[in-house]
C-alpha atoms as a PDB file:
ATOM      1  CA  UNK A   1      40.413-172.225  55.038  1.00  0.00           C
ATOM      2  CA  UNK A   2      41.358-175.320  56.877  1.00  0.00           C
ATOM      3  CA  UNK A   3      43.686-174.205  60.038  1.00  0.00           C
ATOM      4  CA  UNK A   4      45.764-177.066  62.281  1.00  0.00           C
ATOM      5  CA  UNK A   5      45.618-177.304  66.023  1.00  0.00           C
ATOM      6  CA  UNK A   6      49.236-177.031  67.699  1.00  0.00           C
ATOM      7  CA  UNK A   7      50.513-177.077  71.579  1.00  0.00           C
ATOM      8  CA  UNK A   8      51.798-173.688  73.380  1.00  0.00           C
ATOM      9  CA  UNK A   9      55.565-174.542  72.380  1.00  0.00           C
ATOM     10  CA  UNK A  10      55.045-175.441  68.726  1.00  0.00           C
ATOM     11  CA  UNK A  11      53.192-172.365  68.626  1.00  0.00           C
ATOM     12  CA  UNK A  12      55.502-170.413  69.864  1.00  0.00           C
ATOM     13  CA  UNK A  13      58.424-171.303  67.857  1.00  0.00           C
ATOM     14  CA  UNK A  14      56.311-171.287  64.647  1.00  0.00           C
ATOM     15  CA  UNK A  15      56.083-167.882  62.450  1.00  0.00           C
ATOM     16  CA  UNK A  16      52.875-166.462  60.050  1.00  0.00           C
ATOM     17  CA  UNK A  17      49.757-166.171  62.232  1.00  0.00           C
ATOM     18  CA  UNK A  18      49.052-168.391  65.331  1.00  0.00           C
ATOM     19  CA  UNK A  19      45.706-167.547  67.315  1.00  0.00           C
ATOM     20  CA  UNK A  20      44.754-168.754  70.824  1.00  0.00           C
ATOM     21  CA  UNK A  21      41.215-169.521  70.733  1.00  0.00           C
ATOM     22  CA  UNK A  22      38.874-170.670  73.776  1.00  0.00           C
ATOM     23  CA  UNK A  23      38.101-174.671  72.933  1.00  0.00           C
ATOM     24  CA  UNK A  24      34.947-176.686  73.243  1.00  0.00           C
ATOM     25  CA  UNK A  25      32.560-173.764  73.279  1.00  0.00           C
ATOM     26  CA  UNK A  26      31.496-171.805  69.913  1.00  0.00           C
ATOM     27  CA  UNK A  27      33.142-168.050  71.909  1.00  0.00           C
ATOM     28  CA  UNK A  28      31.683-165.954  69.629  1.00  0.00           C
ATOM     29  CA  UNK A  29      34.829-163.380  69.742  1.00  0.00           C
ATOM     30  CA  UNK A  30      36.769-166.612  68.583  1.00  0.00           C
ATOM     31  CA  UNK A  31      34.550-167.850  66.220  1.00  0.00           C
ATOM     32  CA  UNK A  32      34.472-164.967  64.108  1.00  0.00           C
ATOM     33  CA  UNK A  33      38.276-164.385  64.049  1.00  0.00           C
ATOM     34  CA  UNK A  34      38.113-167.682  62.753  1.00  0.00           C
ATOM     35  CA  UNK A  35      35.351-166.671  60.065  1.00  0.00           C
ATOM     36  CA  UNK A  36      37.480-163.624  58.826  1.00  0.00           C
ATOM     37  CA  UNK A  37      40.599-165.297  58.251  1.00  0.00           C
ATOM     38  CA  UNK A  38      38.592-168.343  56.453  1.00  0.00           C
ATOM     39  CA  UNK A  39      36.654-165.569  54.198  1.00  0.00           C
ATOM     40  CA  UNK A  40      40.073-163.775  53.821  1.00  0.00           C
ATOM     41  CA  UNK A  41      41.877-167.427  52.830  1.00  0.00           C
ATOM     42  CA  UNK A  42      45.010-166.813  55.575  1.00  0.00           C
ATOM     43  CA  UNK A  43      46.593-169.479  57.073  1.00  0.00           C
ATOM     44  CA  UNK A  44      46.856-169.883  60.788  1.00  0.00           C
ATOM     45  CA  UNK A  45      47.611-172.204  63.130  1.00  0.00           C
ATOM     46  CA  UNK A  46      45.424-172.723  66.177  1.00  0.00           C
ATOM     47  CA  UNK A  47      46.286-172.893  69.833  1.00  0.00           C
ATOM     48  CA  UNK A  48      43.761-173.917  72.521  1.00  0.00           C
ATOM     49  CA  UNK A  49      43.846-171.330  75.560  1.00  0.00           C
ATOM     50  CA  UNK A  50      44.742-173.701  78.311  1.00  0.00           C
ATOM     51  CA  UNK A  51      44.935-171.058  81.827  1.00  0.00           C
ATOM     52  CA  UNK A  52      47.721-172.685  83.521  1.00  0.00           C
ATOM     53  CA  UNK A  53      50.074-172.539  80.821  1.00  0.00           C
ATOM     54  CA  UNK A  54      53.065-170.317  82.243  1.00  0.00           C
ATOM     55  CA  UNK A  55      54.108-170.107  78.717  1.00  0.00           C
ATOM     56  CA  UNK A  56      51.121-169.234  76.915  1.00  0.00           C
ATOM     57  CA  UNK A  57      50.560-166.049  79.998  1.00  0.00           C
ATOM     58  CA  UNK A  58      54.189-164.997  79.247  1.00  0.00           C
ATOM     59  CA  UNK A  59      53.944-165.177  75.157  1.00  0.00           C
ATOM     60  CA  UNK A  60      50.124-163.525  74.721  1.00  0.00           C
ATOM     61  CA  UNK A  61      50.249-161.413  77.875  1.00  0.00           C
ATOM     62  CA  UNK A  62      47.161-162.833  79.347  1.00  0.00           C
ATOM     63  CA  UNK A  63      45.134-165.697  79.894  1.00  0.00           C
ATOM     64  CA  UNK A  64      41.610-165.246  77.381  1.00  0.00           C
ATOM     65  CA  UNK A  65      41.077-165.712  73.898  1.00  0.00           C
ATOM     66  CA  UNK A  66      41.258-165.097  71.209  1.00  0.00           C
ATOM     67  CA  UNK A  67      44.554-163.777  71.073  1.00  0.00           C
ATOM     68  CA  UNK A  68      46.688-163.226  67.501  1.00  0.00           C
ATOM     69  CA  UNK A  69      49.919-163.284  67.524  1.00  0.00           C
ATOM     70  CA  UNK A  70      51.744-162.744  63.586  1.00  0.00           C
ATOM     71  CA  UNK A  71      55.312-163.411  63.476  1.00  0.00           C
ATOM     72  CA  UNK A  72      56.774-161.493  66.005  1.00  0.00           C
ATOM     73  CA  UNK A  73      54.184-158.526  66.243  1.00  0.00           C
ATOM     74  CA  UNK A  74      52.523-157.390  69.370  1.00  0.00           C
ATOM     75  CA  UNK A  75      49.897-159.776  70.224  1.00  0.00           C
ATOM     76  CA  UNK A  76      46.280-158.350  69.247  1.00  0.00           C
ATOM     77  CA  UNK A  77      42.750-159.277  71.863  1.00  0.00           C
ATOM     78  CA  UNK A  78      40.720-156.679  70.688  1.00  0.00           C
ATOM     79  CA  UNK A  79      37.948-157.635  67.710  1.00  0.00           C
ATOM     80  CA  UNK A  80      38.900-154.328  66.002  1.00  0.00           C
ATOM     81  CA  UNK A  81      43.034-155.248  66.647  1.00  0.00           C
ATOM     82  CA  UNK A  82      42.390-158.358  65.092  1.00  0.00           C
ATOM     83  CA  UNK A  83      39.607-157.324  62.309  1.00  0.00           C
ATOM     84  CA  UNK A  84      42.234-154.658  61.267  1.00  0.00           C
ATOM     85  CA  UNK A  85      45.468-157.039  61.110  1.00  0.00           C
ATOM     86  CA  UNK A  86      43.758-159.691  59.006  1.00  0.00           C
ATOM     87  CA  UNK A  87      42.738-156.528  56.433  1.00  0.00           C
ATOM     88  CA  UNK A  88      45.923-155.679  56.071  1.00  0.00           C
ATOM     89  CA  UNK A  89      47.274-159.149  56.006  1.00  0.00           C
ATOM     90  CA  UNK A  90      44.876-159.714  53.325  1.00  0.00           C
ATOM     91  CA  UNK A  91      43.637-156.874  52.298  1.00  0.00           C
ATOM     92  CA  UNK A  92      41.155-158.878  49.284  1.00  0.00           C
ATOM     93  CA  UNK A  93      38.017-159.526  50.019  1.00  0.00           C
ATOM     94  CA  UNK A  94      38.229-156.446  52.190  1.00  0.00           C
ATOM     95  CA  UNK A  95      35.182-156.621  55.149  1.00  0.00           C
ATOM     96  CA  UNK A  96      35.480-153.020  55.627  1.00  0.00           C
ATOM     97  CA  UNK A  97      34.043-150.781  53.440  1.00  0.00           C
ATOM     98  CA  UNK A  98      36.184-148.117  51.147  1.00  0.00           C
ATOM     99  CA  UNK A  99      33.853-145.286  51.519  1.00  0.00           C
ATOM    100  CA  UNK A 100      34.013-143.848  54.669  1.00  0.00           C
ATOM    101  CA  UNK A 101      31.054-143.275  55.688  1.00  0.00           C
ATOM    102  CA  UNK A 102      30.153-146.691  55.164  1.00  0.00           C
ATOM    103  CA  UNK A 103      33.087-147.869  56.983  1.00  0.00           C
ATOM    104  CA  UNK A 104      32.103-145.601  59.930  1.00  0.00           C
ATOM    105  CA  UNK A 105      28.794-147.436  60.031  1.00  0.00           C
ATOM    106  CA  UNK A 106      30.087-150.927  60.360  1.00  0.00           C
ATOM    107  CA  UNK A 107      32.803-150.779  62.618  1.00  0.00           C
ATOM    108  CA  UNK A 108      29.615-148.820  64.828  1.00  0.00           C
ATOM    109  CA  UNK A 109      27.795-151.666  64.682  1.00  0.00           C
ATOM    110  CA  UNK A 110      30.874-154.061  65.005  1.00  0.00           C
ATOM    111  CA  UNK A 111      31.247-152.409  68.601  1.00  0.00           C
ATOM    112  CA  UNK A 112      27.658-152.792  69.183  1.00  0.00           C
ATOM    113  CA  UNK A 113      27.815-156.267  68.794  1.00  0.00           C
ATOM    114  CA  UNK A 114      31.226-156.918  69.993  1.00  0.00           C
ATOM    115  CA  UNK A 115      33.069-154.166  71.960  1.00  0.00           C
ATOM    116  CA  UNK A 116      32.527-153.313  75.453  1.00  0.00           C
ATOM    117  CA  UNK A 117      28.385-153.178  76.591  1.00  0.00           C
ATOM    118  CA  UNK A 118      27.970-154.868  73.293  1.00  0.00           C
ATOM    119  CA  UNK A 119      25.466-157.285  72.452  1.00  0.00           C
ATOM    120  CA  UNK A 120      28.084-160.139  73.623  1.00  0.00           C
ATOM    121  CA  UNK A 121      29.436-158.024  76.954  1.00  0.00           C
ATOM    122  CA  UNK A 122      25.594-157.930  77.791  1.00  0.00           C
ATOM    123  CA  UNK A 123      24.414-161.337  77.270  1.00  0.00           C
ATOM    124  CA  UNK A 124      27.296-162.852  78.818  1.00  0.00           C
ATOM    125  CA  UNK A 125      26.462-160.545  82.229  1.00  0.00           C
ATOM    126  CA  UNK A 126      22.879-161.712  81.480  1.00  0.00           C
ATOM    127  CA  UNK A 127      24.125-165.430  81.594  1.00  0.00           C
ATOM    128  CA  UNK A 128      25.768-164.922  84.703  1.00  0.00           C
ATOM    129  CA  UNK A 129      23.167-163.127  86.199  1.00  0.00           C
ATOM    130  CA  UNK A 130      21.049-166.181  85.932  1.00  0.00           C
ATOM    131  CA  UNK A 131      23.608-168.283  87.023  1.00  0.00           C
ATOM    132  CA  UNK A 132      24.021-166.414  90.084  1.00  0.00           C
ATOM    133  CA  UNK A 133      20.039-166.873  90.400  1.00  0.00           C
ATOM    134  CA  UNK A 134      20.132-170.290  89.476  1.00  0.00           C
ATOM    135  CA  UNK A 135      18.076-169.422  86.914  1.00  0.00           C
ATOM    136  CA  UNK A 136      19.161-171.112  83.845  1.00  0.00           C
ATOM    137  CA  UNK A 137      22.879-169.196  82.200  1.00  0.00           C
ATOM    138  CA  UNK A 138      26.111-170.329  83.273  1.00  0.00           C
ATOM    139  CA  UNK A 139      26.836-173.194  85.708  1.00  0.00           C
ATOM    140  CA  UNK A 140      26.963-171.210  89.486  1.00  0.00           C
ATOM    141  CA  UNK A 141      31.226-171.723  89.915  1.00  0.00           C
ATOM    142  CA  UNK A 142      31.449-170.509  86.137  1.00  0.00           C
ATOM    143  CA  UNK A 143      28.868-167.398  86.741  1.00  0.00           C
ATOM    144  CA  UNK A 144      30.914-166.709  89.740  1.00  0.00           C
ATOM    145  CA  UNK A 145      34.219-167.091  88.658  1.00  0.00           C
ATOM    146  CA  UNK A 146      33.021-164.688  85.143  1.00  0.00           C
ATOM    147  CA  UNK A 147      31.607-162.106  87.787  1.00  0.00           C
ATOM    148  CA  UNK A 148      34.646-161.482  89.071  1.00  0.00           C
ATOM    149  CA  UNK A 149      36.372-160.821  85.674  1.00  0.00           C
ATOM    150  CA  UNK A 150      33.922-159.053  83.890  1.00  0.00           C
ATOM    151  CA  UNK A 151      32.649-156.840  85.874  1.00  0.00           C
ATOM    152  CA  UNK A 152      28.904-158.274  87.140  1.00  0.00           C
ATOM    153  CA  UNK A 153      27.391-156.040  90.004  1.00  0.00           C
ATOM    154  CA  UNK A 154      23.624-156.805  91.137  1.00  0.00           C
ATOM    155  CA  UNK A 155      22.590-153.446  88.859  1.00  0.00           C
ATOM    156  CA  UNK A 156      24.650-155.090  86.160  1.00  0.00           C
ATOM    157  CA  UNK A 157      23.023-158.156  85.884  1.00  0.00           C
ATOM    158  CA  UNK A 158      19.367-156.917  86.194  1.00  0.00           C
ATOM    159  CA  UNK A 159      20.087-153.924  83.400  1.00  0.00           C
ATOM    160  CA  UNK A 160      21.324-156.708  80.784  1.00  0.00           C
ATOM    161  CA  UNK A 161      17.985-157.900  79.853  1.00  0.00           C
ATOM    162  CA  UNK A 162      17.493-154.474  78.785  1.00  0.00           C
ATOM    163  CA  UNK A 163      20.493-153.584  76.948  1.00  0.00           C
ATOM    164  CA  UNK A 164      20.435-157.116  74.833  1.00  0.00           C
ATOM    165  CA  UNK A 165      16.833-156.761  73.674  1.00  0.00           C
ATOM    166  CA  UNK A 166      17.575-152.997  72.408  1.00  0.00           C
ATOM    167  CA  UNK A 167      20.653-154.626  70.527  1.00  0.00           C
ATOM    168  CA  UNK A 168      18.675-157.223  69.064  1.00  0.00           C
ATOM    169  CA  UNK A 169      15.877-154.674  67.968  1.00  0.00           C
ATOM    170  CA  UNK A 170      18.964-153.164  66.408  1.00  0.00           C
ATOM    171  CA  UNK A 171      20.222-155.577  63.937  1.00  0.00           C
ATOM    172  CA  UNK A 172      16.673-156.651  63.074  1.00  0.00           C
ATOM    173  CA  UNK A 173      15.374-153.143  62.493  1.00  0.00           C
ATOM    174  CA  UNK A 174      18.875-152.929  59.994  1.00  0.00           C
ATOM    175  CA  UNK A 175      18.625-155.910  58.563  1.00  0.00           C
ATOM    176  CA  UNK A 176      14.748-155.581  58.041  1.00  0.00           C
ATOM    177  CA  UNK A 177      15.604-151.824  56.273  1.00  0.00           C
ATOM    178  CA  UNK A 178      18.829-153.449  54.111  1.00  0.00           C
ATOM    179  CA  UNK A 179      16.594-156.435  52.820  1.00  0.00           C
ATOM    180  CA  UNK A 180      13.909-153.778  52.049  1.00  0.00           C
ATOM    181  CA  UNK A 181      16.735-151.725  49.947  1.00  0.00           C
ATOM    182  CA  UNK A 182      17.474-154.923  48.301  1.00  0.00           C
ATOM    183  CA  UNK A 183      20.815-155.802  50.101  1.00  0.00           C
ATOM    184  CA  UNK A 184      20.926-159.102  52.244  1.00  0.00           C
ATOM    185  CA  UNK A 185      24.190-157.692  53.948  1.00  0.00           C
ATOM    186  CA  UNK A 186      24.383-155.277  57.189  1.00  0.00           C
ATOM    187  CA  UNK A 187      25.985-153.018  55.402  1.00  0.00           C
ATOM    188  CA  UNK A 188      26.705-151.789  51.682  1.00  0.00           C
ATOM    189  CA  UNK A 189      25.686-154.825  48.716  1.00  0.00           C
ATOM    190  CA  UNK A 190      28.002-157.295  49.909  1.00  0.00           C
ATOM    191  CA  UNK A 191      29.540-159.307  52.851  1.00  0.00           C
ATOM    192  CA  UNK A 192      31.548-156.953  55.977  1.00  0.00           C
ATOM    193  CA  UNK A 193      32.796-158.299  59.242  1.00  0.00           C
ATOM    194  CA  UNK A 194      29.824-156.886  60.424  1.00  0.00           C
ATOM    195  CA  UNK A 195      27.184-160.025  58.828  1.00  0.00           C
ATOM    196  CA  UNK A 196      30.514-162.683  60.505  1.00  0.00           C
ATOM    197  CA  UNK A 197      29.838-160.634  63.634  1.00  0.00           C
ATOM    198  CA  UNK A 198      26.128-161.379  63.682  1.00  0.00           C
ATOM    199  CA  UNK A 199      26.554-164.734  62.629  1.00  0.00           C
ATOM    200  CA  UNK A 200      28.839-165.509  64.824  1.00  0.00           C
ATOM    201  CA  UNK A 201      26.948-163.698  67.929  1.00  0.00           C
ATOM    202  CA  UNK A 202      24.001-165.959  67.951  1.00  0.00           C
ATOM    203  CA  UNK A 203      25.586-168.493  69.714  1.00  0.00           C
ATOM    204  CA  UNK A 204      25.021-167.269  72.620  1.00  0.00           C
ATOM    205  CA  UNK A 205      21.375-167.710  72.359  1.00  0.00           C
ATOM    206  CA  UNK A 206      20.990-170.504  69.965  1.00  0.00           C
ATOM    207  CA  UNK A 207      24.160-171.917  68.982  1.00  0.00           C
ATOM    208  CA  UNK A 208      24.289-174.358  65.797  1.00  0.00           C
ATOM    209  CA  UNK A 209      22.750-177.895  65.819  1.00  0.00           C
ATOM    210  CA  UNK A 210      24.761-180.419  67.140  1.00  0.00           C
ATOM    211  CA  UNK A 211      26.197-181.915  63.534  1.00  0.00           C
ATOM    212  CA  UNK A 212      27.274-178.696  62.918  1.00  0.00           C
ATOM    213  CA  UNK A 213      28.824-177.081  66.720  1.00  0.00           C
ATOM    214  CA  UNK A 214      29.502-180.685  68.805  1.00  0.00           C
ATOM    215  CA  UNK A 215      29.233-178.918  72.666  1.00  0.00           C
ATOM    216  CA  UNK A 216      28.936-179.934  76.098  1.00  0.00           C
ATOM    217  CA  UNK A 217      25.616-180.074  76.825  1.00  0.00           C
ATOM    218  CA  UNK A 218      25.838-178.141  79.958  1.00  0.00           C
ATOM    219  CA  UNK A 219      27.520-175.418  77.954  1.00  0.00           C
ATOM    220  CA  UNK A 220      24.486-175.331  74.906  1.00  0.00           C
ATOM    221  CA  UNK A 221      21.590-175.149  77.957  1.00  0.00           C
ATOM    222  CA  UNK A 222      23.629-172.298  79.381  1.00  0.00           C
ATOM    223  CA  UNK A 223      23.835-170.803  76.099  1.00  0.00           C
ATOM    224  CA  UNK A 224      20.103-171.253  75.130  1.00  0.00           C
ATOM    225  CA  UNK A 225      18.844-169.802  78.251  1.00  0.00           C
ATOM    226  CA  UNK A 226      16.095-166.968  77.098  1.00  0.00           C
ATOM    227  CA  UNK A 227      13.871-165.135  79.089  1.00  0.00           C
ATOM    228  CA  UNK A 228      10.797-163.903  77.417  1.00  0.00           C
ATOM    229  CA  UNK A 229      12.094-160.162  76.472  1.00  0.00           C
ATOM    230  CA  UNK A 230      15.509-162.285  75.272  1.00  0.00           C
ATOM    231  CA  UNK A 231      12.935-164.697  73.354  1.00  0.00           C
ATOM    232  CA  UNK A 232      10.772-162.168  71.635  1.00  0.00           C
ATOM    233  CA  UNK A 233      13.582-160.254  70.746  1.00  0.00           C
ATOM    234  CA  UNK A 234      15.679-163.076  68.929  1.00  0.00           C
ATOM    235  CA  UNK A 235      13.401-162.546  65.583  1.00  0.00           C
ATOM    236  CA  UNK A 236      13.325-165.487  63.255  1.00  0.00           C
ATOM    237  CA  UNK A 237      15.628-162.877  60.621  1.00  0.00           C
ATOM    238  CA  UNK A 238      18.620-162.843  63.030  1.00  0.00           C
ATOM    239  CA  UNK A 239      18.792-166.694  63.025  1.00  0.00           C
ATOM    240  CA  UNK A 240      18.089-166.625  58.758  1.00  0.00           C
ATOM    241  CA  UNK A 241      21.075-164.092  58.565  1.00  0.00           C
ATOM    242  CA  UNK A 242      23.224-166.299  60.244  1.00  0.00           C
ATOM    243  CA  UNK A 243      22.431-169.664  59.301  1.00  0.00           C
ATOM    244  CA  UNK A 244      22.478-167.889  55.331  1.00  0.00           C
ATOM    245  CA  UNK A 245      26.476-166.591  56.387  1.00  0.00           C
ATOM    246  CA  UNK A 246      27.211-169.682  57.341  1.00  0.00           C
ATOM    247  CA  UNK A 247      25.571-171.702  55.045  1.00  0.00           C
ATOM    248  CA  UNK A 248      27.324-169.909  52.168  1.00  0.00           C
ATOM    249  CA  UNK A 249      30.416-167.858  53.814  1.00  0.00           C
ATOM    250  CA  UNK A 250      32.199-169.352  56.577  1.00  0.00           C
ATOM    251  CA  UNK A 251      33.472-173.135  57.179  1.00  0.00           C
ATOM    252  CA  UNK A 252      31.469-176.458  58.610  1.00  0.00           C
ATOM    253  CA  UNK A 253      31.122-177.685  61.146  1.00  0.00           C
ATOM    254  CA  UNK A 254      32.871-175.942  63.544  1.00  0.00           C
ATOM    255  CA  UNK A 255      36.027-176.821  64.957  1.00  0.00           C
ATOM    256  CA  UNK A 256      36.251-175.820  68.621  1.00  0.00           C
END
C-alpha cells in the first residue's frame, strides 16, 4: 500500500498510524515494518527520523527508527511491538501462525533474525568492526559513532563473523528443508513475517539493484562488504527467497 511522507508536526497532529523510519538507507528493521503493513493493506503515514528534532525525541521517546506511533497509543520500537500491533490492527492476512506451535517457531526465528544478537545486531557489529579496521563496513565516524550505541567491544566485533555465518547456515538449512517439504515459505504453506524478515535482512549484504533501492553509494559499499566466511555463507537461496518476496509480496522500488 502506497504510504505519504509528512514533517515531525504534521505527524504529530495527525491520527491512524504514523511510523518514523530511518531515510536514504534500505534499515532493514524499517523496511520490513514497511513490508507488513503493505502485505496487511494499512495506511500509514511516514516520518523521516531526523536526530535533532526536539519534537520528534519528546513524541517517540527516542531518537532511532522505526518507531510506530497509532493514534495516541504508546509508541512501539521493538520488531515484535510492532509485528504484533499491525496483527491486531489488521488481523487478515495474519503473518503469524494460528497453531501454536507453529507460531512459537516463527517468532524464534523472527528474533534470530531481528532481535538482539540477531542476524541484523551481528552484521551491523560486523560492519563496524571493519569500519573501525578500515576494512571495508561503515564509514570510520559512522562505525564509531554506532560503537558507542550498540554496544561494539574488540571481542564483539571479532565474534560477529561467527555468529552471522551460523545465522545464515540457519535460514538456508530451513529454507533448503521447507522447499524439500514442498513449502517455499519459512514457515507453515504460506507467507509469515518471518519470509518479510528475511527479505528484508539481506540488505545488509546485498541490498537491491539500484532501479529498485536508489542509495548513496558510500552506504551500498558499506553494506556489500563480505568477508569470505560472510560470502560463502550468503547461499544463492537466501538472495532467491528474497528477491521471490519481493518480486511477488511487498512494494517497488523502495521508498527510503
Amino acid at each position: 500500500m502506497p504510504f505519504e511522507y509528512a514533517s515531525v508536526e504534521e505527524a504529530i497532529g495527525r491520527r491512524g498510524l504514523r511510523m518514523i523510519v530511518v531515510g536514504g538507507v534500505p534499515s532493514p528493521w524499517g523496511e520490513a515494518a514497511k513490508g507488513i503493513l503493505h502485505v496487511k493493506g494499512i495506511p500509514w503515514t511516514a516520518v523521516r527520523l531526523a536526530y535533532d528534532s526536539e519534537p520528534l525525541r519528546r513524541w517517540a521517546g527516542q531518537r532511532s527508527g522505526p518507531v510506530a506511533i497509532h493514534d495516541d497509543e504508546r509508541p512501539r520500537s521493538g520488531w515484535a511491538e510492532i509485528l504484533l500491533l499491525a496483527e491486531r490492527l489488521a488481523p487478515e492476512p495474519a503473518l503469524l501462525p494460528r497453531d501454536a506451535g507453529q507460531r512459537a517457531l516463527a517468532f524464534g526465528l523472527a528474533h534470530e533474525i531481528c532481535g538482539e544478537d540477531g542476524l541484523g545486531w551481528a552484521r551491523r557489529l560486523q560492519l563496524i568492526h571493519a569500519g573501525l579496521r578500515g576494512e571495508g563496513g561503515f564509514a570510520p565516524p559512522v562505525a564509531a559513532y554506532l560503537a558507542k550505541k550498540y554496544g561494539h567491544s574488540e571481542a564483539a566485533g571479532a565474534a560477529a563473523t561467527a555468529r552471522v555465518v551460523s545465522l545464515l547456515g540457519l535460514l538456508a538449512t530451513r529454507l533448503a528443508a521447507q522447499r524439500d517439504a514442498g513449502s517455499p515459505y519459512y514457515v507453515g504453506t504460506s507467507l509469515t513475517a518471518v519470509d518479510i524478515y528475511s527479505a528484508t535482512f539481506m540488505a545488509l549484504f546485498r541490498p537491491l539493484p539500484e532501479d529498485l533501492c536508489v542509495m548513496d553509494k558510500g552506504s551500498r559499499a558499506a553494506f556489500e562488504t563480505l568477508d569470505d566466511a560472510t560470502r560463502g555463507a550468503l547461499v544463492p537461496m537466501l538472495l532467491e527467497h528474497r528477491d521471490r518476496i519481493y518480486r511477488e509480496r511487498l512494494e517497488l522500488p523502495l521508498s527510503l
